[in-house]
PDB file of N, CA and C in Angstrom:
ATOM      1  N   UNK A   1     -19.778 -61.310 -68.629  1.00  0.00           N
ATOM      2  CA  UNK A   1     -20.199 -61.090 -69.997  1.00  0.00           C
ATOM      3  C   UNK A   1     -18.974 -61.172 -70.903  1.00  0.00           C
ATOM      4  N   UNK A   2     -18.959 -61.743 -72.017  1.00  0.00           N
ATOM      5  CA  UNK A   2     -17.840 -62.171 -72.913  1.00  0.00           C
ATOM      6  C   UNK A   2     -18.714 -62.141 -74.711  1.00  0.00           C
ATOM      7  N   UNK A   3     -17.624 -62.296 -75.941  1.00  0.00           N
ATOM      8  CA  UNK A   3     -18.043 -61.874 -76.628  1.00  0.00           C
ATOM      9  C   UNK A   3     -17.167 -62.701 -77.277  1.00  0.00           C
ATOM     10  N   UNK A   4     -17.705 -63.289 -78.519  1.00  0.00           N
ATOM     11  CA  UNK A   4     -16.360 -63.763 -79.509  1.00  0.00           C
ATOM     12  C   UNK A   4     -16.448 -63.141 -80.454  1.00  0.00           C
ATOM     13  N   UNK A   5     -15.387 -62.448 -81.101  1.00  0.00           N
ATOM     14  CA  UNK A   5     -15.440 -61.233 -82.460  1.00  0.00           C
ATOM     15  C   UNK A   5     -14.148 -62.341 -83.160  1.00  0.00           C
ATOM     16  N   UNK A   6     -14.958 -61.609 -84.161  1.00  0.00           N
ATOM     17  CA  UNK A   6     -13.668 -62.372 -86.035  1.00  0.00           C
ATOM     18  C   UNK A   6     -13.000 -60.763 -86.511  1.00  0.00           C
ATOM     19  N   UNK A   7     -11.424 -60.516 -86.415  1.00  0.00           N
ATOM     20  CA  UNK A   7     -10.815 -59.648 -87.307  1.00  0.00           C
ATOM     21  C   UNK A   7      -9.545 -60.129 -87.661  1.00  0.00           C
ATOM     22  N   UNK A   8      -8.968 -59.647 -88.305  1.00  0.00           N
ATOM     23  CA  UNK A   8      -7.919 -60.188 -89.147  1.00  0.00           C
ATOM     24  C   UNK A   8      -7.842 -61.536 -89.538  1.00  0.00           C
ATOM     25  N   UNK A   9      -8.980 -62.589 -90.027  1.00  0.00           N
ATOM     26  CA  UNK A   9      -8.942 -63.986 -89.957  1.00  0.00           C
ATOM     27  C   UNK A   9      -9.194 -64.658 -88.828  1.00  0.00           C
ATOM     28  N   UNK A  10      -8.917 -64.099 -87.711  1.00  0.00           N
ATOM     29  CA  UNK A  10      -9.215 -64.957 -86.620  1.00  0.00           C
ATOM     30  C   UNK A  10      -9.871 -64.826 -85.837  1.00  0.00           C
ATOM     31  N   UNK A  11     -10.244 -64.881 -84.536  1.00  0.00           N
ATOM     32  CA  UNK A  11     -11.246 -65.069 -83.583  1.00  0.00           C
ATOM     33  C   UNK A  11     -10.981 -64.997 -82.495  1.00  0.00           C
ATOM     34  N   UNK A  12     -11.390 -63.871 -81.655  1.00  0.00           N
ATOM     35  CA  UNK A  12     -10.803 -63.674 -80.147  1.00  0.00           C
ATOM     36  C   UNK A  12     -11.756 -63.763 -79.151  1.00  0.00           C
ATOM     37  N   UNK A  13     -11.947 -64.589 -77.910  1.00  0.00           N
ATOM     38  CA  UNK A  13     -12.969 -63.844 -77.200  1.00  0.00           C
ATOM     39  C   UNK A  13     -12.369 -62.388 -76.051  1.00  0.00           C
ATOM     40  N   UNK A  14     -13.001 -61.608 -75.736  1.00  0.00           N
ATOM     41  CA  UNK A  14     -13.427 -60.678 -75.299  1.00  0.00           C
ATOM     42  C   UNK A  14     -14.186 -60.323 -74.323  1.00  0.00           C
ATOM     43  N   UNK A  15     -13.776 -59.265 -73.109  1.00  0.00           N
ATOM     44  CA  UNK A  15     -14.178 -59.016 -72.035  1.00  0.00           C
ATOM     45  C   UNK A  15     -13.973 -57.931 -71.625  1.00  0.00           C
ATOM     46  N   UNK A  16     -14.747 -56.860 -71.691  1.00  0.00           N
ATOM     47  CA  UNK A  16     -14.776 -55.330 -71.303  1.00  0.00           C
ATOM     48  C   UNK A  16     -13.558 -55.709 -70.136  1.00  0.00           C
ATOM     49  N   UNK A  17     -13.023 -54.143 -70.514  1.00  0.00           N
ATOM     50  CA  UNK A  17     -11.920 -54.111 -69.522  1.00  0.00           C
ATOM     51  C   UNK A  17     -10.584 -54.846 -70.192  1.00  0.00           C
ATOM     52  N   UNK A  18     -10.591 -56.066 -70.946  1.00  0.00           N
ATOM     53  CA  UNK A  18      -9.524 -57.155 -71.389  1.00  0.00           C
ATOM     54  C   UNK A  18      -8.881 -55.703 -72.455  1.00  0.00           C
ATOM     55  N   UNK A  19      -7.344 -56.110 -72.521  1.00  0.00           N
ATOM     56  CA  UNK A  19      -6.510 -55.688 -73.465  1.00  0.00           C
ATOM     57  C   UNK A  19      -6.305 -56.547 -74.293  1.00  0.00           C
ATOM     58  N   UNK A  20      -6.690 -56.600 -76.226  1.00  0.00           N
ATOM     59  CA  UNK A  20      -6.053 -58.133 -76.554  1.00  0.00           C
ATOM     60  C   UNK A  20      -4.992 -57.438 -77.723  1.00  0.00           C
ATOM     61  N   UNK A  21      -4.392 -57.999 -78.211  1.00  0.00           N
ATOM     62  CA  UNK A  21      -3.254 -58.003 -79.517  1.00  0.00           C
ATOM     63  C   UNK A  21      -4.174 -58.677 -80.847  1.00  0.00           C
ATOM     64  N   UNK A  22      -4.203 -58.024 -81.977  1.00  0.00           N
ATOM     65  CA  UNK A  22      -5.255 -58.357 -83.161  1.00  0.00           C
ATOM     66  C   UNK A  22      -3.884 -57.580 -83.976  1.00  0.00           C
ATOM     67  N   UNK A  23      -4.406 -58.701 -85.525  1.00  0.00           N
ATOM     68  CA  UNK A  23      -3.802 -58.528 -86.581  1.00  0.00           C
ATOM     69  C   UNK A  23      -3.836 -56.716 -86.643  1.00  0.00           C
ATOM     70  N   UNK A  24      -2.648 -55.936 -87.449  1.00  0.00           N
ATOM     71  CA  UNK A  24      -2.723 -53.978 -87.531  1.00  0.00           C
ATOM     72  C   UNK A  24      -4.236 -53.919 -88.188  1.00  0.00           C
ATOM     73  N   UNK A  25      -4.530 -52.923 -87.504  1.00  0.00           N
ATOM     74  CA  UNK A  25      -5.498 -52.280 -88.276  1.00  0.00           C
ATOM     75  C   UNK A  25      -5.036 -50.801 -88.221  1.00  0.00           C
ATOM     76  N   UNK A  26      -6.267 -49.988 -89.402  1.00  0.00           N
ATOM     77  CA  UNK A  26      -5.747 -48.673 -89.503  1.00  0.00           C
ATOM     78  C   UNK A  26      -6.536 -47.906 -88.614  1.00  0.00           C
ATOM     79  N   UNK A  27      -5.978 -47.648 -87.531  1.00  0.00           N
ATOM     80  CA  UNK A  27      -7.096 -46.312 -86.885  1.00  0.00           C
ATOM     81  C   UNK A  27      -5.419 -45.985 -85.428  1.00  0.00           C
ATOM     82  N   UNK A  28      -5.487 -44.535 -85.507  1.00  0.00           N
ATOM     83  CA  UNK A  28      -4.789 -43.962 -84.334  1.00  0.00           C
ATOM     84  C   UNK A  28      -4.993 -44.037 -83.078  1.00  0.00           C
ATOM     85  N   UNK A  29      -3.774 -44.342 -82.516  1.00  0.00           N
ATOM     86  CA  UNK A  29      -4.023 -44.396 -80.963  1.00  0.00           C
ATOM     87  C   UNK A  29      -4.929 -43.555 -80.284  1.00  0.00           C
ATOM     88  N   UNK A  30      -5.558 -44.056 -79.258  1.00  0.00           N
ATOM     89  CA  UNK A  30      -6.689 -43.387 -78.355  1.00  0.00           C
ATOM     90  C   UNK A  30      -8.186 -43.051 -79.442  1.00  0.00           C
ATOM     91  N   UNK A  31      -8.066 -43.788 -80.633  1.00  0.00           N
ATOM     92  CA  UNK A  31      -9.404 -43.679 -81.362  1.00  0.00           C
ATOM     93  C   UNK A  31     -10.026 -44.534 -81.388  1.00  0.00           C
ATOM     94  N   UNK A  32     -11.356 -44.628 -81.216  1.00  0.00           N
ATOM     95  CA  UNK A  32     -12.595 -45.370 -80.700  1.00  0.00           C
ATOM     96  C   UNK A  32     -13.176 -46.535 -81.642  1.00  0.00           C
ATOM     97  N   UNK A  33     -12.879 -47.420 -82.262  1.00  0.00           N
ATOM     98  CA  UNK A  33     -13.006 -48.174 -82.906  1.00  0.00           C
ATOM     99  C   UNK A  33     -14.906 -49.010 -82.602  1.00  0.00           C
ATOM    100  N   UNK A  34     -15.134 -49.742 -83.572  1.00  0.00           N
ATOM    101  CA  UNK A  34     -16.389 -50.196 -83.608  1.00  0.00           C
ATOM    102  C   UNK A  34     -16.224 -52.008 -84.450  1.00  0.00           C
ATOM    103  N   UNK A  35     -16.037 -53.256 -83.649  1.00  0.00           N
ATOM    104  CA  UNK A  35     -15.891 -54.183 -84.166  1.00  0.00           C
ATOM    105  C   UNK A  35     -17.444 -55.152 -84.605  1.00  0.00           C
ATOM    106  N   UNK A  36     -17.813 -54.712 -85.532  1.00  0.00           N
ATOM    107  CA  UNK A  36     -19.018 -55.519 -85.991  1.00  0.00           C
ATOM    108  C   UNK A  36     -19.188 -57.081 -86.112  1.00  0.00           C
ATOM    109  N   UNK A  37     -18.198 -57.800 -86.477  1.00  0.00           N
ATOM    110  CA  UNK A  37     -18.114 -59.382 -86.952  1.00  0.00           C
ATOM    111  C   UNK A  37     -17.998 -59.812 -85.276  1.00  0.00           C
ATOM    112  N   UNK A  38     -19.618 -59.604 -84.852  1.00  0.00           N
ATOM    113  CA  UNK A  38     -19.498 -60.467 -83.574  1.00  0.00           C
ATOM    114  C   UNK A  38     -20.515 -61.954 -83.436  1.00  0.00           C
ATOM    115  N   UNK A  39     -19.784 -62.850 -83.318  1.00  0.00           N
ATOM    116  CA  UNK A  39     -20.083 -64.054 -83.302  1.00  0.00           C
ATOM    117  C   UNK A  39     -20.659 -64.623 -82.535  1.00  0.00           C
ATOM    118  N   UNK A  40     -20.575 -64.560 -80.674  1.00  0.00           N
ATOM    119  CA  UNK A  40     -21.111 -65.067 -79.996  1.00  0.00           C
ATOM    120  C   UNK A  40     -21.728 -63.912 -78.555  1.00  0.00           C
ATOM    121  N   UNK A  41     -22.370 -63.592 -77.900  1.00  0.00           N
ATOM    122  CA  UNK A  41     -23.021 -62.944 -76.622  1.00  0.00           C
ATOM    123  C   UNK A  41     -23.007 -63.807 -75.897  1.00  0.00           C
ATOM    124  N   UNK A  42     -22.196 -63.833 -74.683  1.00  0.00           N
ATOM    125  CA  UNK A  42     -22.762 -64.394 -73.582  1.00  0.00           C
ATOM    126  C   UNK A  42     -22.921 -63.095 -72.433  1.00  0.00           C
ATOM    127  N   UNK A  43     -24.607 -63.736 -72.188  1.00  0.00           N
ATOM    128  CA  UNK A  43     -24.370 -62.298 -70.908  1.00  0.00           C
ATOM    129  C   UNK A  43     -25.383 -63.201 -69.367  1.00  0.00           C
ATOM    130  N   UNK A  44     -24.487 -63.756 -68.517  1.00  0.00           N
ATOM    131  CA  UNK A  44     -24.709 -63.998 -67.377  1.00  0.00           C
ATOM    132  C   UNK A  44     -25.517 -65.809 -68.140  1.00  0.00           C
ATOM    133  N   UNK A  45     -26.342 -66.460 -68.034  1.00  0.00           N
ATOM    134  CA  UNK A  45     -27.224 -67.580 -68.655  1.00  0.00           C
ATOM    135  C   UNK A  45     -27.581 -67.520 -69.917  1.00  0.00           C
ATOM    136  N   UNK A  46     -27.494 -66.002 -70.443  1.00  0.00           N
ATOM    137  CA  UNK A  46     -27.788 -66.109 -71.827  1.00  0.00           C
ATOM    138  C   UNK A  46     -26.819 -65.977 -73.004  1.00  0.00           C
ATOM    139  N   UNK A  47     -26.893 -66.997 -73.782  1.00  0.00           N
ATOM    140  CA  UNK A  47     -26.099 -67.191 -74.803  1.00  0.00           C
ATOM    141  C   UNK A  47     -26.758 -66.776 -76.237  1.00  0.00           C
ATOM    142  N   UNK A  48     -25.991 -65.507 -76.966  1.00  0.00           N
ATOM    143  CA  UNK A  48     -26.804 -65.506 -78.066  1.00  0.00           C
ATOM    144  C   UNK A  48     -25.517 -65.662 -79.446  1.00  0.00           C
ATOM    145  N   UNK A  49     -25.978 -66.741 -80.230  1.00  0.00           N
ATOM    146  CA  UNK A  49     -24.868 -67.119 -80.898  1.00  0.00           C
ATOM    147  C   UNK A  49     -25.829 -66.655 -83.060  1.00  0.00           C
ATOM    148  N   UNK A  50     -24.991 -66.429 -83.198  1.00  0.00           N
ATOM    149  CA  UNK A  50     -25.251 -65.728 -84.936  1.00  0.00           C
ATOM    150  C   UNK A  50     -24.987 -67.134 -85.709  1.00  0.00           C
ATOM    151  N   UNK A  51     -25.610 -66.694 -86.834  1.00  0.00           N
ATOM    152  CA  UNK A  51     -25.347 -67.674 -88.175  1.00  0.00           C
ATOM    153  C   UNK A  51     -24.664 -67.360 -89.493  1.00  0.00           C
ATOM    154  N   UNK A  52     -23.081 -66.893 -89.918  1.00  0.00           N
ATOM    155  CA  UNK A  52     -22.525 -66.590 -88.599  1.00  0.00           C
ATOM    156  C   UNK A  52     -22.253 -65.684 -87.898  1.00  0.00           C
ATOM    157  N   UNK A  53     -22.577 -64.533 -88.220  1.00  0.00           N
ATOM    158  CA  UNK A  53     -22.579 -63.281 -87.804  1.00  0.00           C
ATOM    159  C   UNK A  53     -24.257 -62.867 -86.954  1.00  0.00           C
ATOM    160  N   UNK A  54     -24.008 -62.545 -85.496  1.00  0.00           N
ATOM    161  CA  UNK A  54     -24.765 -61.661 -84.684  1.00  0.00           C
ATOM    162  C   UNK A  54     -25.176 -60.832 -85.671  1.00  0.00           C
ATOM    163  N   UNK A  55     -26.748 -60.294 -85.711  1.00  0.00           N
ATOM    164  CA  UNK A  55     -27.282 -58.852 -86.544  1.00  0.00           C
ATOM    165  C   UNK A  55     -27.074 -57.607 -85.251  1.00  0.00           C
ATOM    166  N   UNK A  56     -26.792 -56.754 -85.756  1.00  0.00           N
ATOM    167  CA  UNK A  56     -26.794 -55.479 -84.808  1.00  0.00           C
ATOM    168  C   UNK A  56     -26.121 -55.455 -83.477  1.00  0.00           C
ATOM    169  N   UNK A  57     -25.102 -56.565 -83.363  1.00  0.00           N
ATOM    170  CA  UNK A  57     -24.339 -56.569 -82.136  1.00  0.00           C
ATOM    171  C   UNK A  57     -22.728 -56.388 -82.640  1.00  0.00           C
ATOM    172  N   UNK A  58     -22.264 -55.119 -81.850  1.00  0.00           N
ATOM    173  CA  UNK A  58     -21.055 -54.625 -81.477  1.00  0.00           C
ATOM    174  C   UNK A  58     -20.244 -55.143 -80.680  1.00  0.00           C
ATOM    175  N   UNK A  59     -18.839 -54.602 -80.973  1.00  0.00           N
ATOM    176  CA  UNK A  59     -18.215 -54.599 -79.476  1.00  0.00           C
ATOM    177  C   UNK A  59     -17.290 -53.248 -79.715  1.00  0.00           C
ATOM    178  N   UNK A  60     -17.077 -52.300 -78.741  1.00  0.00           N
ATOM    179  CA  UNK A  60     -16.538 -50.967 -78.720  1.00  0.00           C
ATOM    180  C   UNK A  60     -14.979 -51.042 -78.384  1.00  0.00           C
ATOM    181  N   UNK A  61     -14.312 -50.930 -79.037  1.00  0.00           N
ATOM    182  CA  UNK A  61     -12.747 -51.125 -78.315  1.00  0.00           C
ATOM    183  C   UNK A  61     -11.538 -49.734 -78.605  1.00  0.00           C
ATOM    184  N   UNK A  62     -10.761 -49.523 -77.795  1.00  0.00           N
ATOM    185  CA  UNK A  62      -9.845 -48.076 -78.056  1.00  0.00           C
ATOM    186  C   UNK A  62      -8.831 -48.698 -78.081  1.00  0.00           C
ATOM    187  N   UNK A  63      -7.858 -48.090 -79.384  1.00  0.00           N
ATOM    188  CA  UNK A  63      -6.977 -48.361 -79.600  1.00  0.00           C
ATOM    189  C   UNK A  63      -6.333 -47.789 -78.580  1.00  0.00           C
ATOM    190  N   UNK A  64      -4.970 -48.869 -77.866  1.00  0.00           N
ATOM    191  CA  UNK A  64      -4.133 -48.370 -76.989  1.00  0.00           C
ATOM    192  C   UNK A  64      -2.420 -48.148 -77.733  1.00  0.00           C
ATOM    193  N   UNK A  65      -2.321 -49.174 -79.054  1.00  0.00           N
ATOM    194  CA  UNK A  65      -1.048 -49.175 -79.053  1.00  0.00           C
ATOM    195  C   UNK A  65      -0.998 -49.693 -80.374  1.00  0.00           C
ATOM    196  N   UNK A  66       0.001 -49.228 -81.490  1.00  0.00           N
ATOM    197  CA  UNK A  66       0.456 -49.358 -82.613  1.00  0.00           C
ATOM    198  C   UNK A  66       1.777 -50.026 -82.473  1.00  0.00           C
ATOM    199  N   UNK A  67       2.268 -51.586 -82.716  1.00  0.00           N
ATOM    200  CA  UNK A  67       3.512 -51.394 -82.329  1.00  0.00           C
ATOM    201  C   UNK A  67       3.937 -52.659 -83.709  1.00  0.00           C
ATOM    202  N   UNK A  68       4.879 -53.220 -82.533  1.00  0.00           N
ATOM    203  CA  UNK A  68       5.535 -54.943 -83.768  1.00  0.00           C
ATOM    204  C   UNK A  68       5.493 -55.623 -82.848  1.00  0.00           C
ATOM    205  N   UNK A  69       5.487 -57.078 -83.286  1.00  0.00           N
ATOM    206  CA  UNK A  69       6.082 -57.919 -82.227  1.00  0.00           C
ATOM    207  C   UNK A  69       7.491 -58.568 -82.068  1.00  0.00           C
ATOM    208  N   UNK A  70       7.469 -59.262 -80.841  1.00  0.00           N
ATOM    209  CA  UNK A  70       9.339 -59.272 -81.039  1.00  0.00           C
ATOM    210  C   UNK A  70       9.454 -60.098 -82.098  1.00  0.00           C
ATOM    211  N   UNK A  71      11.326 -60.046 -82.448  1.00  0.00           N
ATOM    212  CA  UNK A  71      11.487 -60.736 -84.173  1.00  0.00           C
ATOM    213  C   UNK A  71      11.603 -62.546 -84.029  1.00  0.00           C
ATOM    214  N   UNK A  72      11.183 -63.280 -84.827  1.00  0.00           N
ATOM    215  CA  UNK A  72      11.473 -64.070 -84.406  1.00  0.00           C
ATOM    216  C   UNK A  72      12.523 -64.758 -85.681  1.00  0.00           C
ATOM    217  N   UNK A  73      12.974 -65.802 -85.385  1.00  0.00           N
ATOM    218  CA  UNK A  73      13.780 -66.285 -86.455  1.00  0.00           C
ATOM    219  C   UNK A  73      13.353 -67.693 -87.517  1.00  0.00           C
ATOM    220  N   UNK A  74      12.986 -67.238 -88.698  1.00  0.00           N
ATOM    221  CA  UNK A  74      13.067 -68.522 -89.517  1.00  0.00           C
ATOM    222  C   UNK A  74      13.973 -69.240 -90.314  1.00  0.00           C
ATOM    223  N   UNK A  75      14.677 -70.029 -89.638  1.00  0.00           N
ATOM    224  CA  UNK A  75      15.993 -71.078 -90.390  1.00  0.00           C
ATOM    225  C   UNK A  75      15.353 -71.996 -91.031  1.00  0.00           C
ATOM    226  N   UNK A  76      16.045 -71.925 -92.642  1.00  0.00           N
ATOM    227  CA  UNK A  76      15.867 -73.695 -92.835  1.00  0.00           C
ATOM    228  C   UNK A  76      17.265 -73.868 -93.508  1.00  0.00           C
ATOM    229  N   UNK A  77      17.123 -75.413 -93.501  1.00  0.00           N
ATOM    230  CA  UNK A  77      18.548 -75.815 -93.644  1.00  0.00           C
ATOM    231  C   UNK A  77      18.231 -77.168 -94.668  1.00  0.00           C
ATOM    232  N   UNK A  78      18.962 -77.863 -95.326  1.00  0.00           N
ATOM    233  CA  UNK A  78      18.778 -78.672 -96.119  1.00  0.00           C
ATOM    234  C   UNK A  78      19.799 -79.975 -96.125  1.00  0.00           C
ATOM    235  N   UNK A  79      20.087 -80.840 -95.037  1.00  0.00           N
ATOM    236  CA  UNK A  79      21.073 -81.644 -94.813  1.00  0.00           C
ATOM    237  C   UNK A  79      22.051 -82.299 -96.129  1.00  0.00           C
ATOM    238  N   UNK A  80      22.839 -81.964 -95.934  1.00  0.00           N
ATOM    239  CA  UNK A  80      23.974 -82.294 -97.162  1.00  0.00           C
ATOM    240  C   UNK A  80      23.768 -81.615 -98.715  1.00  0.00           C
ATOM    241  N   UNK A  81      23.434 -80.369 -98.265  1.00  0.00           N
ATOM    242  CA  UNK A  81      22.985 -79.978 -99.538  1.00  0.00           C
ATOM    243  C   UNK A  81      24.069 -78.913 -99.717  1.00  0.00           C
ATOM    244  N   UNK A  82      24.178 -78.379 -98.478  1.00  0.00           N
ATOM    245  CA  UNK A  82      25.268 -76.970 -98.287  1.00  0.00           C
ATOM    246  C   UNK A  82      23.895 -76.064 -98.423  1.00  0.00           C
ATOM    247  N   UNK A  83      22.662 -76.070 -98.012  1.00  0.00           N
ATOM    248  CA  UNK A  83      21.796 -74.737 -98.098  1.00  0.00           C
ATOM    249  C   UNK A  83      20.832 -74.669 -96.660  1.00  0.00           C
ATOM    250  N   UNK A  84      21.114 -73.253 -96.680  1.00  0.00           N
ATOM    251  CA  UNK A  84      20.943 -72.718 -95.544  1.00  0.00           C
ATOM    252  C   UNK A  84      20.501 -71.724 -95.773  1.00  0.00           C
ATOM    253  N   UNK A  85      19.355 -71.066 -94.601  1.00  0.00           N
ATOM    254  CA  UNK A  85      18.857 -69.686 -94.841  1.00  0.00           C
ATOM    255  C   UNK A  85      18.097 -69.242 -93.625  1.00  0.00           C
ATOM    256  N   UNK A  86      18.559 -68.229 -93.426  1.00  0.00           N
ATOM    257  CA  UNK A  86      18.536 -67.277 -91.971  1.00  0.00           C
ATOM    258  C   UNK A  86      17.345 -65.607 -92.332  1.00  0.00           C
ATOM    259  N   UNK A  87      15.915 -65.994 -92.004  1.00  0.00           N
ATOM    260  CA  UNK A  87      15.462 -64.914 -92.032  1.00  0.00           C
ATOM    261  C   UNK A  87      14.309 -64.775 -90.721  1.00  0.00           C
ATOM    262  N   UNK A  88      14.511 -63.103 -90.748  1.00  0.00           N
ATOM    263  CA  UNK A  88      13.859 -62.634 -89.391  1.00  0.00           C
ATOM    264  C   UNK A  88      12.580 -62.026 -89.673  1.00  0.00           C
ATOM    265  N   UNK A  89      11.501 -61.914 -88.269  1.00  0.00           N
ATOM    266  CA  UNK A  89      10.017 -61.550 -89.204  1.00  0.00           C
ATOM    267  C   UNK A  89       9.452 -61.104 -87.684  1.00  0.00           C
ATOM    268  N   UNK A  90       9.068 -59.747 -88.114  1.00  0.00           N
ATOM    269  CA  UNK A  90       8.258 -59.013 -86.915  1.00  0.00           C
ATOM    270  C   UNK A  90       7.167 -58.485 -87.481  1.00  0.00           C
ATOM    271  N   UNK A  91       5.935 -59.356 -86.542  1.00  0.00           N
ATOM    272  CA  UNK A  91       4.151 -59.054 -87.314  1.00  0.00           C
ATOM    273  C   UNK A  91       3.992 -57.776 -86.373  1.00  0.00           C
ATOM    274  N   UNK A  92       3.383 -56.348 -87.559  1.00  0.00           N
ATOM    275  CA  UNK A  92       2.714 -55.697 -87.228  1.00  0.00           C
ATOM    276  C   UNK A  92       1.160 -56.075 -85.963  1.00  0.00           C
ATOM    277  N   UNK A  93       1.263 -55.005 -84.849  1.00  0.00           N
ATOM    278  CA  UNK A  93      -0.171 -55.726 -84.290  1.00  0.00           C
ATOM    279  C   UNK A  93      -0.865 -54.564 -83.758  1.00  0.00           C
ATOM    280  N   UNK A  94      -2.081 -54.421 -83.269  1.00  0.00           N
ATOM    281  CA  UNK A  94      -2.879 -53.090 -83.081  1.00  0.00           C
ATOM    282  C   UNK A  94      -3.071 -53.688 -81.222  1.00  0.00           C
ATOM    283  N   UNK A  95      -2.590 -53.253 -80.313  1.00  0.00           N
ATOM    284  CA  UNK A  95      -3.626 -53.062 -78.767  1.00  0.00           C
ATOM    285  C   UNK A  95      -4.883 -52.569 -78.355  1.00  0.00           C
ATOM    286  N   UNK A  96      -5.884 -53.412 -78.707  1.00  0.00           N
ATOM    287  CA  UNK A  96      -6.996 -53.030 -78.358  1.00  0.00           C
ATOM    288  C   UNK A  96      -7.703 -52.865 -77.078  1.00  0.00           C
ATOM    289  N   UNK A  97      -8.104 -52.241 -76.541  1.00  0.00           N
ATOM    290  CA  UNK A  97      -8.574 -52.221 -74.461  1.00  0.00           C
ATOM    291  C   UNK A  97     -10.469 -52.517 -75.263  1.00  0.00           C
ATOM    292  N   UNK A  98     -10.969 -53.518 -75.001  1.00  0.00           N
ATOM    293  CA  UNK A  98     -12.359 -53.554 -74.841  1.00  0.00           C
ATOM    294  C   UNK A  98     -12.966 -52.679 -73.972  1.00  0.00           C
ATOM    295  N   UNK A  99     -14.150 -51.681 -74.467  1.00  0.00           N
ATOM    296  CA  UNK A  99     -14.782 -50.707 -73.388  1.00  0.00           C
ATOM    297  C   UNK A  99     -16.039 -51.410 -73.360  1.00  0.00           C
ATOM    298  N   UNK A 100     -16.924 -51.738 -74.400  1.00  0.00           N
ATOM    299  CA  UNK A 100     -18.445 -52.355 -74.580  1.00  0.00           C
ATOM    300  C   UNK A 100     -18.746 -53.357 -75.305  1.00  0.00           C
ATOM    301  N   UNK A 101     -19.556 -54.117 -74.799  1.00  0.00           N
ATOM    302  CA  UNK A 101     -20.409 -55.296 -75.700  1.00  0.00           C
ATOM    303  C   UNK A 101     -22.020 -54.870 -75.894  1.00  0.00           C
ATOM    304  N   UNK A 102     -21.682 -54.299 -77.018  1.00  0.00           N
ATOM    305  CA  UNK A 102     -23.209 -54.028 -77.022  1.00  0.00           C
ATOM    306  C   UNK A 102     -24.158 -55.293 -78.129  1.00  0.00           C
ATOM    307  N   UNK A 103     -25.343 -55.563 -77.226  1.00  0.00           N
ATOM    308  CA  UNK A 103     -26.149 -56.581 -78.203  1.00  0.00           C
ATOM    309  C   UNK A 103     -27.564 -56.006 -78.984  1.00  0.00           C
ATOM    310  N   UNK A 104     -28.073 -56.733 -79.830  1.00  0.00           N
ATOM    311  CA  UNK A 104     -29.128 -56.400 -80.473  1.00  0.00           C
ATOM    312  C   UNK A 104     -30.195 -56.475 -79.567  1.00  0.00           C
TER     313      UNK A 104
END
């Protein structure tokens, strides 16, 4: 059984039990979250897909972890110009542990 949910702009699929990384959201570690924008159900042959949003289907997930990700580096440079520029960028991200897919 798998699930495709939309948060922060994008689109993850999902699998009770799966840990995924999603844009920060606001809720404290070990608190029980409720992701509504679910897009697709698959459960064993059955596929139930929304237009675009599923009505009345969840997915249950606990926050495991508030953290950053590592920094990475953005250079640009401008050949024969003499310009150059050195900046670093670490995205906030929320650890989510999937517990349920619940459907309509």
């Amino acid at each position: 059984m798998y699930a495709v949910i939309k948060t922060g702009g994008r689109q993850y699929r999902v699998e009770p039990g799966q840990i995924v990384r999603v844009n920060k959201l606001e809720a404290a570690v070990g608190e029980t979250i409720s992701l509504a924008e679910v897009l697709l159900v698959k459960d064993g042959d059955t596929l139930k897909a929304g237009t675009p949003l599923l009505d009345g289907a969840t997915v249950s997930a606990t926050v495991v972890e508030q953290d950053r990700a590592k920094k990475i580096i953005v250079f640009k440079k401008k050949r024969r110009q003499g310009y150059q520029k050195k900046q670093g960028h670490r995205q906030d991200y929320t650890a989510l542990k999937i517990t349920a897919i619940n459907q309509a």
